[in-house]
Protein backbone atom coordinates (compact mmCIF):
# COMPACT_ATOMS: atom_id res chain seq x y z
CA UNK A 1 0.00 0.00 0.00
CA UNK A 2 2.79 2.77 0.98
CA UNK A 3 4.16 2.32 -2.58
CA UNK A 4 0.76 2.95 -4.23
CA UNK A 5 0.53 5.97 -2.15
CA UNK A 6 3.72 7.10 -3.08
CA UNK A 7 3.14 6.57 -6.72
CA UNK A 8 -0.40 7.85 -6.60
CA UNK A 9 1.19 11.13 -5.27
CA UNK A 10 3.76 11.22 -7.17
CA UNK A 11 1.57 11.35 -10.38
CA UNK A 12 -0.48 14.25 -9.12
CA UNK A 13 2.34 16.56 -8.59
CA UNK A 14 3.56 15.62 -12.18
CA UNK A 15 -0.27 16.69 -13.01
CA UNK A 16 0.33 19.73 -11.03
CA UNK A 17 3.35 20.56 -13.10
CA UNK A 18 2.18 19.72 -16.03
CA UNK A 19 -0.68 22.44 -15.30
CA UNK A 20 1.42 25.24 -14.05
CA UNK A 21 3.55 24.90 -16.95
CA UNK A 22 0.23 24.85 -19.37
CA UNK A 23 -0.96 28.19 -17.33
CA UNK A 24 2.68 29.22 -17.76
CA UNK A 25 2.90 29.12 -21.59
CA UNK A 26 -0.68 30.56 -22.04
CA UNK A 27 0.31 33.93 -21.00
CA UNK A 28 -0.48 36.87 -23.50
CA UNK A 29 2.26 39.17 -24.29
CA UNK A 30 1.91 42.82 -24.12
CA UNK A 31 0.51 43.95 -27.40
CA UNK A 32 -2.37 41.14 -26.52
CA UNK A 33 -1.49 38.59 -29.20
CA UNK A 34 -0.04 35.12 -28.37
CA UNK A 35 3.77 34.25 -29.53
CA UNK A 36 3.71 31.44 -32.81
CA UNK A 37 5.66 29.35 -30.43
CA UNK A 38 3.35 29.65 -27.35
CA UNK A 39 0.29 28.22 -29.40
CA UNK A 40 2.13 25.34 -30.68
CA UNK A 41 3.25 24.56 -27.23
CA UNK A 42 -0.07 25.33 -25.44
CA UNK A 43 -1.98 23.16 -28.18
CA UNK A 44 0.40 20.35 -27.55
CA UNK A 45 0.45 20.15 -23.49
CA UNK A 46 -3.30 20.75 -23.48
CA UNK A 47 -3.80 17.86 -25.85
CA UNK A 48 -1.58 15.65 -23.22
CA UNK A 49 -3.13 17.29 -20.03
CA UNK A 50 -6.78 17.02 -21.23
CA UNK A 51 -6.18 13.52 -22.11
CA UNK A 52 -4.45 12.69 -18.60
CA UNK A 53 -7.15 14.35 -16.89
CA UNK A 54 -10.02 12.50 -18.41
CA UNK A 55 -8.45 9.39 -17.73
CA UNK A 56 -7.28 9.92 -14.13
CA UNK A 57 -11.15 11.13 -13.68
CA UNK A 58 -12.77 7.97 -14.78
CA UNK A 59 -10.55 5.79 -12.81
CA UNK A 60 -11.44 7.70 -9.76
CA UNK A 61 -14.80 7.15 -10.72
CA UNK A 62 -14.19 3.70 -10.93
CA UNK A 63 -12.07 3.22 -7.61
CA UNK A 64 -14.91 5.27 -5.70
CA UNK A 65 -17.27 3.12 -6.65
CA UNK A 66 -15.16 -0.18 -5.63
CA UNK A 67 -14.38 1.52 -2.06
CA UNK A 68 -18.18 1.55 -1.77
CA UNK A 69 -18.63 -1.46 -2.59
CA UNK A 70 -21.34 -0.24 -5.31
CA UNK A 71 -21.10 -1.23 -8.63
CA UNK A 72 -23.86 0.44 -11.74
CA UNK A 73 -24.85 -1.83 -14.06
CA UNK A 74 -24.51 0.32 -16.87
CA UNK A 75 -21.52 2.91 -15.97
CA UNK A 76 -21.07 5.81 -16.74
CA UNK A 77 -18.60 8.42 -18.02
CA UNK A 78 -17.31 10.50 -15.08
CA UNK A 79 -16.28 14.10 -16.24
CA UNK A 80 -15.96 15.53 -13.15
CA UNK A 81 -11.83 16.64 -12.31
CA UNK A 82 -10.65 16.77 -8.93
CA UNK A 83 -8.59 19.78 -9.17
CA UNK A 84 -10.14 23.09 -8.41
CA UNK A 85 -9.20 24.99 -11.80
CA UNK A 86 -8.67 28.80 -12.48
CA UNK A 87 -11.63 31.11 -13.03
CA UNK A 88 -11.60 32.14 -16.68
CA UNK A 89 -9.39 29.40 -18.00
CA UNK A 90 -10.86 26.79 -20.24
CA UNK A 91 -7.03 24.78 -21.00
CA UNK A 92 -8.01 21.96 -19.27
CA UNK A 93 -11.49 20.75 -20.58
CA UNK A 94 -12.66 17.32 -21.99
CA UNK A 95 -13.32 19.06 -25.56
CA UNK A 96 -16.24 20.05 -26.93
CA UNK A 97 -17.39 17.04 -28.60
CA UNK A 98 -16.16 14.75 -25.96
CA UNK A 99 -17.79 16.61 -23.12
CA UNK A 100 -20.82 16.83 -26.03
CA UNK A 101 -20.97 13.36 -26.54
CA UNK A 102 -21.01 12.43 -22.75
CA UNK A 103 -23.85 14.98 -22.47
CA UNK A 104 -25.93 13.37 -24.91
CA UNK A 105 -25.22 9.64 -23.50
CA UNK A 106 -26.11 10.88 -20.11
CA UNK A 107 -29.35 12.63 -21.10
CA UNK A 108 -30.27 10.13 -23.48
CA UNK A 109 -30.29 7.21 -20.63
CA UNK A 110 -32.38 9.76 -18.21
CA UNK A 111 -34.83 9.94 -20.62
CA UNK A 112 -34.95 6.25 -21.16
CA UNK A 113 -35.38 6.00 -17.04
CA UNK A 114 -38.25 8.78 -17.34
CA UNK A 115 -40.61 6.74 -19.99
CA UNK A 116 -39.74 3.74 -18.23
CA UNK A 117 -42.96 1.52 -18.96
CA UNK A 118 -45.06 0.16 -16.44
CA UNK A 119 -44.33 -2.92 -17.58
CA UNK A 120 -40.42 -3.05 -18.08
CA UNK A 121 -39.53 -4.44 -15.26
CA UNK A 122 -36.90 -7.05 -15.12
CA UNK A 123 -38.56 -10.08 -16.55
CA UNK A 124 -41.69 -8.50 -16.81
CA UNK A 125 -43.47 -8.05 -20.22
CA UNK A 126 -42.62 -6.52 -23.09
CA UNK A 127 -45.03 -4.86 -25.40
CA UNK A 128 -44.82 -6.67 -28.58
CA UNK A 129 -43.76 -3.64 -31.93
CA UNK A 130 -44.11 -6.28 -34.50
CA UNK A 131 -46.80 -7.99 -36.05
CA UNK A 132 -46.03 -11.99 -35.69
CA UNK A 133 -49.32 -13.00 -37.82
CA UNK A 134 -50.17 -11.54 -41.39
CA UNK A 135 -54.37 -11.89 -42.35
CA UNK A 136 -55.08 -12.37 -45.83
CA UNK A 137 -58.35 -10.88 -45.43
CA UNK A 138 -59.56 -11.54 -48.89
CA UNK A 139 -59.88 -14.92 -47.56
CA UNK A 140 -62.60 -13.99 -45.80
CA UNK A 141 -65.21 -12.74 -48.23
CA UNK A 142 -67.55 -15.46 -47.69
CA UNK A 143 -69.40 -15.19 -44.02
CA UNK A 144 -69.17 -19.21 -43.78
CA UNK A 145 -65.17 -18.69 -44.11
CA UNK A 146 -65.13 -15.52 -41.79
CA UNK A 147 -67.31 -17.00 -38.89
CA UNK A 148 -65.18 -20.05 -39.05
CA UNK A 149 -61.89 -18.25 -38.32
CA UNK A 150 -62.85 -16.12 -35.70
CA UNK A 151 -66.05 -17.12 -33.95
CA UNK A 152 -67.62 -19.28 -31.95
CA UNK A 153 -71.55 -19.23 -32.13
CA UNK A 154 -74.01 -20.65 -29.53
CA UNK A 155 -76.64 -22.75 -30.40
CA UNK A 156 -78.89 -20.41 -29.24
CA UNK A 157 -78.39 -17.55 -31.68
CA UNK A 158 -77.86 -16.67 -35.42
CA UNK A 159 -75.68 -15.39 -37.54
CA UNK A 160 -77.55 -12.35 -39.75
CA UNK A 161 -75.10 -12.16 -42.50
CA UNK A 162 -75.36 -8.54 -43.31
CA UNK A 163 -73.83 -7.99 -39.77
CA UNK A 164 -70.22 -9.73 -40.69
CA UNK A 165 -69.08 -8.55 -43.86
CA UNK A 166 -65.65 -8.29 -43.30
CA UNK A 167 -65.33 -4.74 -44.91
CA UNK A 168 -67.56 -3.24 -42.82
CA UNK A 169 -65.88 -5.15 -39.42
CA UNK A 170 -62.75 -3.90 -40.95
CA UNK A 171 -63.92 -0.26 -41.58
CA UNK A 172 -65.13 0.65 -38.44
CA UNK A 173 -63.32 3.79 -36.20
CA UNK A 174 -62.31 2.82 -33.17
CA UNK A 175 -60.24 5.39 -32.26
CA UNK A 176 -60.54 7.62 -29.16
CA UNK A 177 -60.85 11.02 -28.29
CA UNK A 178 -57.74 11.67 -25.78
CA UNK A 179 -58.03 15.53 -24.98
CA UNK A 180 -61.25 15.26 -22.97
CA UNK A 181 -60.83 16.44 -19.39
CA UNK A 182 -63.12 13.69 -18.07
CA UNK A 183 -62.80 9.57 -18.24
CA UNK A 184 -62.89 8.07 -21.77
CA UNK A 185 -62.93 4.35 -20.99
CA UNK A 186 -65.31 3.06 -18.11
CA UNK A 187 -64.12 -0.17 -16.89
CA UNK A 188 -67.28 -2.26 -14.27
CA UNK A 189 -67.93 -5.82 -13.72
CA UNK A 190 -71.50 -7.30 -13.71
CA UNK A 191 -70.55 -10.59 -11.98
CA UNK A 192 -67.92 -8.65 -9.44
CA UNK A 193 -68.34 -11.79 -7.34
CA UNK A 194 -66.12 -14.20 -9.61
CA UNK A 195 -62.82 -15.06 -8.28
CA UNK A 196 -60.16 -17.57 -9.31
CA UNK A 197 -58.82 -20.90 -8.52
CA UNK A 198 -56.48 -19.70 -5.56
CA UNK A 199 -58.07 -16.42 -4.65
CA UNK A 200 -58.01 -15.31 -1.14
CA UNK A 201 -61.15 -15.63 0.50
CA UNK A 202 -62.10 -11.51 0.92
CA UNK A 203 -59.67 -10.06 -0.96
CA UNK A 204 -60.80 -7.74 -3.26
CA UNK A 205 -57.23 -7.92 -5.20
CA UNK A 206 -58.12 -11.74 -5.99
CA UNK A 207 -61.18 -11.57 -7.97
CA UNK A 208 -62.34 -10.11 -11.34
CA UNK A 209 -62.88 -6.39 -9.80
CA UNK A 210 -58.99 -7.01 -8.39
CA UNK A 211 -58.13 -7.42 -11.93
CA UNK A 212 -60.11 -4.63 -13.65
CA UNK A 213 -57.67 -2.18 -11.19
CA UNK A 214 -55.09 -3.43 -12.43
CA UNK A 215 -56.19 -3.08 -16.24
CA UNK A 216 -56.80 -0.11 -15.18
CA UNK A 217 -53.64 1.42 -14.07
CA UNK A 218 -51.94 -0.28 -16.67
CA UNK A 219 -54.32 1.34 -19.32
CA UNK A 220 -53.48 5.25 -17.58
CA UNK A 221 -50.22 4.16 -18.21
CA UNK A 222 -50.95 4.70 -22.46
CA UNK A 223 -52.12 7.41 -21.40
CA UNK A 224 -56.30 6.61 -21.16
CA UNK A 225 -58.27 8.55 -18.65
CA UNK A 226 -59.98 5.19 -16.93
CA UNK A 227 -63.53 5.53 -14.84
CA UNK A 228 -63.20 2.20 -12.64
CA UNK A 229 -66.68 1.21 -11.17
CA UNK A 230 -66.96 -1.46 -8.87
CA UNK A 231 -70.16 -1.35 -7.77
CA UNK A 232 -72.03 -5.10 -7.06
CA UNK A 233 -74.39 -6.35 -8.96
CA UNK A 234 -74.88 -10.37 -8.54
CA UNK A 235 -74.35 -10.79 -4.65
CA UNK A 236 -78.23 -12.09 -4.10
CA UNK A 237 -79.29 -12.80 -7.62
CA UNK A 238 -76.63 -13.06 -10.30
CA UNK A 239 -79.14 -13.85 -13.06
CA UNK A 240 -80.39 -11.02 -12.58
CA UNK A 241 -77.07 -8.87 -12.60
CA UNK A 242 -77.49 -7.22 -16.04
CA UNK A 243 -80.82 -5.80 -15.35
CA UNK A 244 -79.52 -4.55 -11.98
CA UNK A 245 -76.37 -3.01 -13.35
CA UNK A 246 -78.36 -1.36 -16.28
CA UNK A 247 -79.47 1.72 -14.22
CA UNK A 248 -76.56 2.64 -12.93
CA UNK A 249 -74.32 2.29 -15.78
CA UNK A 250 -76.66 4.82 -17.67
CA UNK A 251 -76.47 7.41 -14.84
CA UNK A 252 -73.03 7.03 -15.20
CA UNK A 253 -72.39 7.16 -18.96
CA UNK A 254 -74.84 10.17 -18.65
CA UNK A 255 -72.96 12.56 -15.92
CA UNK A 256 -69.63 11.37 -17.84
CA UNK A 257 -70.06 12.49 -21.23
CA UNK A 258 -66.73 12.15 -22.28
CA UNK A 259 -66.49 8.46 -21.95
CA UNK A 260 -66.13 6.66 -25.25
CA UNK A 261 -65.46 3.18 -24.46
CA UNK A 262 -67.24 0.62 -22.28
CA UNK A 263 -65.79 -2.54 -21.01
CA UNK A 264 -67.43 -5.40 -18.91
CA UNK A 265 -64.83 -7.35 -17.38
CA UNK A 266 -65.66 -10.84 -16.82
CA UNK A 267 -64.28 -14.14 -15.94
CA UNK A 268 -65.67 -17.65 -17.52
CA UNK A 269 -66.47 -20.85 -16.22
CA UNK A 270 -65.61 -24.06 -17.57
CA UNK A 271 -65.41 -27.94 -16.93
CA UNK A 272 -62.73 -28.24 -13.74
CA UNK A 273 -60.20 -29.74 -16.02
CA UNK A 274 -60.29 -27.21 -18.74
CA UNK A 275 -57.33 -24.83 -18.38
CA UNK A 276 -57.31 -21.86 -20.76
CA UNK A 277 -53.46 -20.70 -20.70
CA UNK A 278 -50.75 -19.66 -23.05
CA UNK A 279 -47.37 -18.97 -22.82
CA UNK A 280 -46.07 -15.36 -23.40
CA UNK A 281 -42.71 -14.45 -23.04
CA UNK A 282 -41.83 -17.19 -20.98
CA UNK A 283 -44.94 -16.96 -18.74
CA UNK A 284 -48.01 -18.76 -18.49
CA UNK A 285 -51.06 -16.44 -18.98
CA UNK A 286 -54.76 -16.82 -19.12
CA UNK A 287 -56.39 -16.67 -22.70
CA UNK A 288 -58.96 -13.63 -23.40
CA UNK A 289 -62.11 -14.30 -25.18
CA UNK A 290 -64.24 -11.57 -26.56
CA UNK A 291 -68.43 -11.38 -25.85
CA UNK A 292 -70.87 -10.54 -28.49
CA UNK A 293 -74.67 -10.93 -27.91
CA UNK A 294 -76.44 -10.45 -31.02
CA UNK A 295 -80.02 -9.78 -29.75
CA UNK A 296 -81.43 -12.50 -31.79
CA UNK A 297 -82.46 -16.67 -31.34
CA UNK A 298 -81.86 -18.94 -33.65
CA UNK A 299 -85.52 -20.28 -33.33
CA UNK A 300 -87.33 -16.58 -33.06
CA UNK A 301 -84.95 -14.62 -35.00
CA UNK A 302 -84.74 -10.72 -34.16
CA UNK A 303 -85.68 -10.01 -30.26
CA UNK A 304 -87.65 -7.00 -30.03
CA UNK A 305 -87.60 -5.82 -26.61
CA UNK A 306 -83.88 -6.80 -26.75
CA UNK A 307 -83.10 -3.55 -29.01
CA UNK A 308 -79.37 -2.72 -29.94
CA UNK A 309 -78.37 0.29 -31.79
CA UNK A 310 -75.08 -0.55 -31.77
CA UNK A 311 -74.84 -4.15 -32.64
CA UNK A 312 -72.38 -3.55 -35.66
CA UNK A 313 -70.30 -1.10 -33.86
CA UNK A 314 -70.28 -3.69 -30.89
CA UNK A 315 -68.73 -6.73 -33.43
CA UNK A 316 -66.43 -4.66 -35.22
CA UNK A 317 -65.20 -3.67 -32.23
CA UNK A 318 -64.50 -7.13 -31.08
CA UNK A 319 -63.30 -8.09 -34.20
CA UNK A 320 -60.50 -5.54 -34.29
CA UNK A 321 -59.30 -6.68 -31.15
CA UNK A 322 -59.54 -10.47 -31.66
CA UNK A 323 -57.74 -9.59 -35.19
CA UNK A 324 -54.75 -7.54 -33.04
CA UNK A 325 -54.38 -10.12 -30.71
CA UNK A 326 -53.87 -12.68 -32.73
CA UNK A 327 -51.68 -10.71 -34.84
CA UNK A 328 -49.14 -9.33 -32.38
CA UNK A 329 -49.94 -12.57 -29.44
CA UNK A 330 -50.88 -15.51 -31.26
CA UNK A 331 -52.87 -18.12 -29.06
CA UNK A 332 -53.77 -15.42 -26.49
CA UNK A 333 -57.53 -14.59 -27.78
CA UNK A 334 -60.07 -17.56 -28.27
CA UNK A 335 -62.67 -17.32 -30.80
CA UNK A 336 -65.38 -14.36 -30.24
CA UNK A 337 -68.38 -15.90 -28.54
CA UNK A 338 -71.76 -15.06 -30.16
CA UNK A 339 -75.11 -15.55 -28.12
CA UNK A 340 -78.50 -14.27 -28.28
CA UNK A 341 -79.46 -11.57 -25.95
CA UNK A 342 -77.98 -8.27 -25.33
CA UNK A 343 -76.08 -8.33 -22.20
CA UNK A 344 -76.19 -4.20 -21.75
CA UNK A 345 -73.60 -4.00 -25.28
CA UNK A 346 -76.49 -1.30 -26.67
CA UNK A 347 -75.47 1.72 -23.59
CA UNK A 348 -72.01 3.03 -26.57
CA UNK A 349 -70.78 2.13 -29.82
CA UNK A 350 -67.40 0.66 -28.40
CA UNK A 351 -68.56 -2.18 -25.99
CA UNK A 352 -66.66 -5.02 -25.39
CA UNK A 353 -67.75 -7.41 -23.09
CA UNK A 354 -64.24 -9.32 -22.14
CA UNK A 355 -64.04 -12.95 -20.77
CA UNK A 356 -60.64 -12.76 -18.61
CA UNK A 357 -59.61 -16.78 -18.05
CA UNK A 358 -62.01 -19.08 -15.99
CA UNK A 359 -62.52 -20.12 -12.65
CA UNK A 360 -59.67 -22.74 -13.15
CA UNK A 361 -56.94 -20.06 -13.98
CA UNK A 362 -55.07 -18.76 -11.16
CA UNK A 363 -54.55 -15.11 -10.00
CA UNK A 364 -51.11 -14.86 -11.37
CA UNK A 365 -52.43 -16.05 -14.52
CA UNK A 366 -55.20 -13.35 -14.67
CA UNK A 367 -52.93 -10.86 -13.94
CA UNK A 368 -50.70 -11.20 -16.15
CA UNK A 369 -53.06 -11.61 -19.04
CA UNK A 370 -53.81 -7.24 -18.37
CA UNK A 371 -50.96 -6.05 -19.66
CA UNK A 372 -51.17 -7.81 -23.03
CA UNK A 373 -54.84 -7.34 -23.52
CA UNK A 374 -53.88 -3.24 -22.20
CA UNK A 375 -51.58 -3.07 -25.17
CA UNK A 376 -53.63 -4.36 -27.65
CA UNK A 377 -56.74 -2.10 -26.99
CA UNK A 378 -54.57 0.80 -26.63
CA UNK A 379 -53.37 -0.29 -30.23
CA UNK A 380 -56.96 -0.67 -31.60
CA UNK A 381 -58.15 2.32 -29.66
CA UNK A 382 -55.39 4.86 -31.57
């Protein structure tokens, strides 16, 4: 160690030469212009100086962060000198690109650390940029061909086929209005009682409303202005949820004008050994499947009382998201389920009625199926 010192202080009063000498030969003469032989000499030390000084302050960089014991993952270039210079001298400098370059490395990674995603944590995921599926929608011309691919219809409903031409699912808008001061999507649950296979008993954080906060935050993080309404609708009667909820959703679509999108978060229920899962990005999530009633039986045809302004608006709505989902997450969306009655889809244009896993998916499973199905409606909803 004592011959470390001595050399470490031994190089600083050859630095401390070095820079008298420098401050020496920049010295004006009288008449205010600099000798030929001065320059050369003050352009060459400062070159050698400069170059010394840069160095010796990154290694001290370096050995201060060893003595702590601290280690960056991604280090960076110290600048900073430990000599107290001059006022008004600028001889000893990085140089203006170097110092420029730094500068722009520096900045560059804080704004990288200010947009840091939601999402981007360490192992966490990562919204997808690139399409991994390519439609040939010309495929699709014939409503036997399209209802194939994408849908799933129950027996007790029918398919009208003016309703799915694809042109017109294709064609629809459903892009939202972001500069409104008040909510644009409105997030509720008409079954808020369904939980998951290992939900805590009470926990609100465990269950389908649980996961609609989440979707929630995740969708503020695109930059959405969310209304999240968790108000209970099936804890006596749960057949009788979507009459119940359809009062108070309309009060609330009609004091919040600005909201332009309407999603009822659900969860399904299937046979005990069905699992509906899918691996993305290393991670086991639950599959999506998007809810369509079409206000018509397959025995009766058209339901009267069961009116829906928006029926078309409601599938191409669904559509586009089923079609972006398979598209940039391939597996993670099931078919679109198609049933007869209305299920509240007539209160806005842009409904979606969203089946989030099953009772046999677990919590971890849910939740990580929000961030996907975030990015993909904040992709259809540009």
């Amino acid at each position: 160690m004592g011959k470390n010192k001595m050399i470490h202080r031994l190089r600083k009063w050859f630095l401390l030469i070095l820079l008298i000498i420098t401050l020496v030969l920049m010295g004006k003469q009288k008449n205010g212009q600099e000798n030929f032989w001065k320059i050369g000499r003050k352009v060459a030390l400062e070159g050698v100086l400069t170059r010394m000084m840069y160095q010796h302050s990154v290694l001290w960089g370096l050995v201060q962060e060893m003595e702590t014991g601290f280690f960056i993952k991604e280090p960076k270039l110290m600048v900073e000198s430990v000599w107290q210079l001059p006022k008004d001298t600028s001889v000893i400098s990085t140089g203006e690109d170097m110092l420029q370059k730094v500068i722009e490395e520096n900045t560059g990674q804080k704004e990288v650390q200010n947009q840091t995603f939601y999402l981007t944590e360490q192992n966490a995921f990562r919204p997808v940029k690139e399409k991994q599926v390519f439609y040939d929608f010309n495929q699709y011309k014939s409503v036997d061909e399209l209802v194939k691919q994408f849908y799933t219809v129950d027996s007790t409903t029918a398919v009208a086929e003016d309703l799915f031409q694809i042109e017109k699912l294709k064609a629809y808008d459903c892009g939202v209005d972001r500069k409104t001061e008040g909510a644009q999507i409105l997030i509720y649950h008409t079954h808020s009682q369904e939980a998951f296979m290992d939900s805590r008993a009470g926990v609100e954080e465990d269950t389908i409303v649980g996961a609609g906060e989440l979707l929630t935050s995740y969708l503020e993080e695109y930059g959405f202005k969310v209304y999240h309404h968790k108000g209970k609708y099936d804890i006596e009667k749960r057949d009788y949820a979507y009459s119940e909820s359809l009062p108070e959703i309309t009060k609330i679509l009609k004091e919040n004008p600005d909201i332009q999108v309407v999603i009822d978060l659900h969860r399904d229920a299937v046979a005990e050994d069905t699992r509906l899962v899918t691996t993305l990005q290393g991670k086991q999530v639950a599959k999506v499947m998007f809810f369509n009633g079409l206000s018509r039986t397959s025995s009766q045809g058209k339901i009267s009382y069961l009116e829906n302004p928006y029926l078309q608006e409601n599938l191409a709505f669904s559509f586009q998201m089923k079609v972006a989902c398979d598209e940039y997450y391939p597996g993670f969306a099931r078919s679109i389920y198609l049933r007869a009655y209305r299920y509240n889809m007539h209160l806005c244009p842009k409904t979606l009625l969203v089946e989030l896993g099953a009772q046999t998916n677990t919590v971890e499973e849910i939740q990580g199926a929000l961030a996907p199905l975030a990015h993909v409606l904040s992709m259809v909803l540009e």
